[in-house]
C-alpha atoms as a PDB file:
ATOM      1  CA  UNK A   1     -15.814  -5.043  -4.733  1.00  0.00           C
ATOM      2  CA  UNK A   2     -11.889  -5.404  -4.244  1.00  0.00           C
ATOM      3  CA  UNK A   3     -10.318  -1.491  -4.870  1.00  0.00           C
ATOM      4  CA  UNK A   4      -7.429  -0.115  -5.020  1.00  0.00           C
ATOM      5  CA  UNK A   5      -5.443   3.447  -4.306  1.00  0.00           C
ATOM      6  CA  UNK A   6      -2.642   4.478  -6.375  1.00  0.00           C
ATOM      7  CA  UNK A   7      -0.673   7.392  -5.440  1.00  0.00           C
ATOM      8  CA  UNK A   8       1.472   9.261  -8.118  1.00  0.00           C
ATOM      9  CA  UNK A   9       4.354  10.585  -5.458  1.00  0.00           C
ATOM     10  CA  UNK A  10       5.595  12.931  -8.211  1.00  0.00           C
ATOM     11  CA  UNK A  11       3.286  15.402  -7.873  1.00  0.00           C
ATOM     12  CA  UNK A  12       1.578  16.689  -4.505  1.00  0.00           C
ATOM     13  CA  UNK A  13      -0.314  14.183  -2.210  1.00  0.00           C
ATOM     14  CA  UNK A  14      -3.160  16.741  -3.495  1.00  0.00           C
ATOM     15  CA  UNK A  15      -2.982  15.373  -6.974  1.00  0.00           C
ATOM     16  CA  UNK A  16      -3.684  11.592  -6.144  1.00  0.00           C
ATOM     17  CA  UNK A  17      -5.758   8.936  -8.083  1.00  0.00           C
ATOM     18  CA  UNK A  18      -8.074   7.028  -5.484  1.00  0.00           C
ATOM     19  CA  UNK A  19     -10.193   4.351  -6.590  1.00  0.00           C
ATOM     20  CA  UNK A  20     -12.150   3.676  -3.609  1.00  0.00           C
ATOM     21  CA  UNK A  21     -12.251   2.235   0.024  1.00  0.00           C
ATOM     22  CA  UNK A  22      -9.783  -0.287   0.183  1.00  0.00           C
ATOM     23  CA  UNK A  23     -10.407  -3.536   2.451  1.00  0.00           C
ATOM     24  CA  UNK A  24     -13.452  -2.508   4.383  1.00  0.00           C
ATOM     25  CA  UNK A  25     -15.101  -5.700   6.074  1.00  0.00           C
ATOM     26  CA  UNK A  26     -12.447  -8.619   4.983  1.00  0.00           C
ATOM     27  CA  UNK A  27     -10.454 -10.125   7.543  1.00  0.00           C
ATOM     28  CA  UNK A  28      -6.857  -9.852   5.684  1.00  0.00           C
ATOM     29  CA  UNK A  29      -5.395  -7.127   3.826  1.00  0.00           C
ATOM     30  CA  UNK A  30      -2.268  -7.352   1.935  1.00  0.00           C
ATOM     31  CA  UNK A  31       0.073  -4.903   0.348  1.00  0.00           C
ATOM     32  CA  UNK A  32       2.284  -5.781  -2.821  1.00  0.00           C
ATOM     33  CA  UNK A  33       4.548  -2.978  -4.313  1.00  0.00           C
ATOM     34  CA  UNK A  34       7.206  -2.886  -7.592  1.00  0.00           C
ATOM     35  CA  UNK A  35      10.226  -0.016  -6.474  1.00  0.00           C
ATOM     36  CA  UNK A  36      12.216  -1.893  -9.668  1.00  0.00           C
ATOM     37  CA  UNK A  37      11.713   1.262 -11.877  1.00  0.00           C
ATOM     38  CA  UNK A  38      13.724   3.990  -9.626  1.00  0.00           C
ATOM     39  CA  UNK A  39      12.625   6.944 -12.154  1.00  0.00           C
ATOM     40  CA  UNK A  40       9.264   6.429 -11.445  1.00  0.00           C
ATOM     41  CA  UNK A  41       7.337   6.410  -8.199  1.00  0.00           C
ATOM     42  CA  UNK A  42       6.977   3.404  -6.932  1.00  0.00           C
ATOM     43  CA  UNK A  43       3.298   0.771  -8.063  1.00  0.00           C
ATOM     44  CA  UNK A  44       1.528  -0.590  -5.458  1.00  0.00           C
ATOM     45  CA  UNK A  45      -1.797  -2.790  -5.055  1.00  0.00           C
ATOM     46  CA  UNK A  46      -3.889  -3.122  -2.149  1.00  0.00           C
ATOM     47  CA  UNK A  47      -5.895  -6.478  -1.624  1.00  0.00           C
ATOM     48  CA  UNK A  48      -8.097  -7.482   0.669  1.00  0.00           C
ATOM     49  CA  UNK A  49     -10.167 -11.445   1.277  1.00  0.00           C
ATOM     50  CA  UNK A  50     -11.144 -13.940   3.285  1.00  0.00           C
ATOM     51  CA  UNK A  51      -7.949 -15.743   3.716  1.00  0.00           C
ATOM     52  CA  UNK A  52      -4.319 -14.381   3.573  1.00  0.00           C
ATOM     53  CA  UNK A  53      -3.588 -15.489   0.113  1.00  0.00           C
ATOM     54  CA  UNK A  54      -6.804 -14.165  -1.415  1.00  0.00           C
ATOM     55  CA  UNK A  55      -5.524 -10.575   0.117  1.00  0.00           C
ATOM     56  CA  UNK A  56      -2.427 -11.380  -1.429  1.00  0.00           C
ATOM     57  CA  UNK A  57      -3.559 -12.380  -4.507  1.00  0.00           C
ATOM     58  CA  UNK A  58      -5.449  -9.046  -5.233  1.00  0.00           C
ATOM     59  CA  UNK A  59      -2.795  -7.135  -3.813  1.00  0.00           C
ATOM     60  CA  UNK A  60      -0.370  -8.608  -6.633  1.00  0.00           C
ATOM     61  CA  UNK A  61      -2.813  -8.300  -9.277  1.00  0.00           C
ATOM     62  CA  UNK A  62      -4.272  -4.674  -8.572  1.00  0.00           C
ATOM     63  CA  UNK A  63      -0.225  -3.581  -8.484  1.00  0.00           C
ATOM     64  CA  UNK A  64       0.396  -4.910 -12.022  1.00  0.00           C
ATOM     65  CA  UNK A  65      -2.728  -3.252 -12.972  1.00  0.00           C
ATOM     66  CA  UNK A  66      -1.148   0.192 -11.881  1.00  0.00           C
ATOM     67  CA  UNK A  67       1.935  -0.354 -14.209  1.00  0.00           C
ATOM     68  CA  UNK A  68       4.165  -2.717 -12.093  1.00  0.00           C
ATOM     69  CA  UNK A  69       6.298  -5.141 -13.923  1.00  0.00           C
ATOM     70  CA  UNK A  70       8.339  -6.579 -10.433  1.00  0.00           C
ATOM     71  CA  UNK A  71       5.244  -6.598  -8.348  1.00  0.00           C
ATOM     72  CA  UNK A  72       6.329  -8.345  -4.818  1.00  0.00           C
ATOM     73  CA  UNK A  73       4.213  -9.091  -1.894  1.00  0.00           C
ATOM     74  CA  UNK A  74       5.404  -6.660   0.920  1.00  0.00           C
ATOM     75  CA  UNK A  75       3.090  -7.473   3.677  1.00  0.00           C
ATOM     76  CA  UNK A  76       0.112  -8.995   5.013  1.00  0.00           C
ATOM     77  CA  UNK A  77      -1.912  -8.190   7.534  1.00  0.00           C
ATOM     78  CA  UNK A  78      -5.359  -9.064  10.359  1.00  0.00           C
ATOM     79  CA  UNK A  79      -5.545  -5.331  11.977  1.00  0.00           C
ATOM     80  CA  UNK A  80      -4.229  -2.588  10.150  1.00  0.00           C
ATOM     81  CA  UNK A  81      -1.724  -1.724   7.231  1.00  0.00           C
ATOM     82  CA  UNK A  82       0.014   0.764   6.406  1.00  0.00           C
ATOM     83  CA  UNK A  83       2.117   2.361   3.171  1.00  0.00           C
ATOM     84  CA  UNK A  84       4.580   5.259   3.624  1.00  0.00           C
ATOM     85  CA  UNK A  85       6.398   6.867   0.218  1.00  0.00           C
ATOM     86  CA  UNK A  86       9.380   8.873  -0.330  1.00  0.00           C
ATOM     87  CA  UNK A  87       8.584   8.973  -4.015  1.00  0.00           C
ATOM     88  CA  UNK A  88      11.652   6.188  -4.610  1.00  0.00           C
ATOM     89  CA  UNK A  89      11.087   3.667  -1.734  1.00  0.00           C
ATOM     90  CA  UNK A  90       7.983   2.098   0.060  1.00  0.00           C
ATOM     91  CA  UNK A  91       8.559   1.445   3.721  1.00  0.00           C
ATOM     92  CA  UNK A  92       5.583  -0.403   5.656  1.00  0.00           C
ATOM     93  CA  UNK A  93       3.583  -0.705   9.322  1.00  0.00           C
ATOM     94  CA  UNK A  94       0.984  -3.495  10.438  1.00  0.00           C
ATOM     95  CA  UNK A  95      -0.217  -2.520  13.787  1.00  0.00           C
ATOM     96  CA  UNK A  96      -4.331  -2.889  15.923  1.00  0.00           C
ATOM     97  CA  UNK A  97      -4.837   0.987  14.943  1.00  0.00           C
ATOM     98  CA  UNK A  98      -4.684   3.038  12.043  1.00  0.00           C
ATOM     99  CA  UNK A  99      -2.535   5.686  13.356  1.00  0.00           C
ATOM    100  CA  UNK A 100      -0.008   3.060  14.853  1.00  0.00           C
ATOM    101  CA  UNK A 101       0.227   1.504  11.117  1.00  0.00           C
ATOM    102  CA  UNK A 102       1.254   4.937   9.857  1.00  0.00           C
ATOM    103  CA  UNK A 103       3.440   6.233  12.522  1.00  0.00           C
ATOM    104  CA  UNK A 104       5.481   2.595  12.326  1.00  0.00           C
ATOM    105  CA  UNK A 105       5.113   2.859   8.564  1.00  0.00           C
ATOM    106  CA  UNK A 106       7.034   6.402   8.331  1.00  0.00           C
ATOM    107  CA  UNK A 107       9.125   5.490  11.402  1.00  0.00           C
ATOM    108  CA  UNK A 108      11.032   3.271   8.746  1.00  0.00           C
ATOM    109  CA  UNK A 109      11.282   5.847   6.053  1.00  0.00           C
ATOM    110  CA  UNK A 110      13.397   7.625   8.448  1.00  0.00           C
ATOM    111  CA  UNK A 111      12.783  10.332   5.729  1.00  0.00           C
ATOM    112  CA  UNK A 112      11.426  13.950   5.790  1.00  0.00           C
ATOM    113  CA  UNK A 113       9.951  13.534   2.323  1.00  0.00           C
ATOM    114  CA  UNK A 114       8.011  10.649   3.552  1.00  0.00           C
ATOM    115  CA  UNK A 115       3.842  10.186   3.471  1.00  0.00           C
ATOM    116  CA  UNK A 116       1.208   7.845   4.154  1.00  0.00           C
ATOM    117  CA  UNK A 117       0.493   6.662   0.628  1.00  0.00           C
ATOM    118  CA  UNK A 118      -2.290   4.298   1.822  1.00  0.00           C
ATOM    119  CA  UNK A 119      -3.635   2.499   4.942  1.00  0.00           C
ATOM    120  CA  UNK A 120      -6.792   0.248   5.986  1.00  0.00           C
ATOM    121  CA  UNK A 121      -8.039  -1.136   8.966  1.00  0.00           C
ATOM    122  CA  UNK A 122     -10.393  -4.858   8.543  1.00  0.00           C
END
C-alpha cells in the first residue's frame, strides 16, 4: 500500500504525524508539495509506482489529501529523495544514497531552521 508522511513544521520534529514507510520496493518515487498558504507549513505527498507518472500521480493526490489546495509536482526520482523544511519553504535532493538526498536537500535551504521532513530510497 502507497503511504504517506506529513510533517506539521510548527511544532517540534518530535510532534510529527507519520503514516507509514513511504516507497519501499517501487522503482520511482515522486514528491509533490503546496508552499501557496505561507501561514501554514507547507503540504506535501509522497508517491511511489512502477512508472514515473504513477509516483507522480500518488504524490499529487496524497498532498491534497494532507490539506493542499496548489499541490505541484516538485520532483521525481529512481534512487533516493529527499524533503528539507524551514516551516515556510520546501527545498529538495535526489541523489544514489539516503544521506546524499538529505545533505543536497538542506544544502538548498541554506537555512539554520531547516530539517529533513521526509526521504526514501527504491
Amino acid at each position: 500500500m502507497k503511504s504517506i508522511i506529513k510533517f506539521c513544521l510548527i511544532a517540534t520534529v518530535s510532534a510529527t504525524a507519520l503514516a507509514g514507510t513511504a516507497l519501499a520496493g517501487d522503482k520511482w518515487g515522486a514528491f509533490a508539495v503546496d508552499t501557496s498558504d505561507k501561514s501554514k507549513s507547507p503540504y506535501f505527498g509522497v508517491g511511489g509506482g512502477d512508472t514515473e507518472k504513477e509516483a507522480s500521480d500518488f504524490a499529487m493526490k496524497f498532498c491534497k489529501e494532507e490539506g493542499g489546495k496548489e499541490c505541484t509536482l516538485a520532483v521525481t526520482y529512481e534512487k533516493c529523495g529527499a524533503l528539507a523544511s524551514n516551516g515556510k519553504s520546501i527545498w529538495w535532493g535526489v541523489a544514489p544514497t539516503k544521506k546524499d538526498a538529505e545533505a543536497q536537500a538542506l544544502q538548498g535551504c541554506k537555512d539554520g531552521a531547516c530539517k529533513v521532513v521526509s526521504s526514501d530510497c527504491n
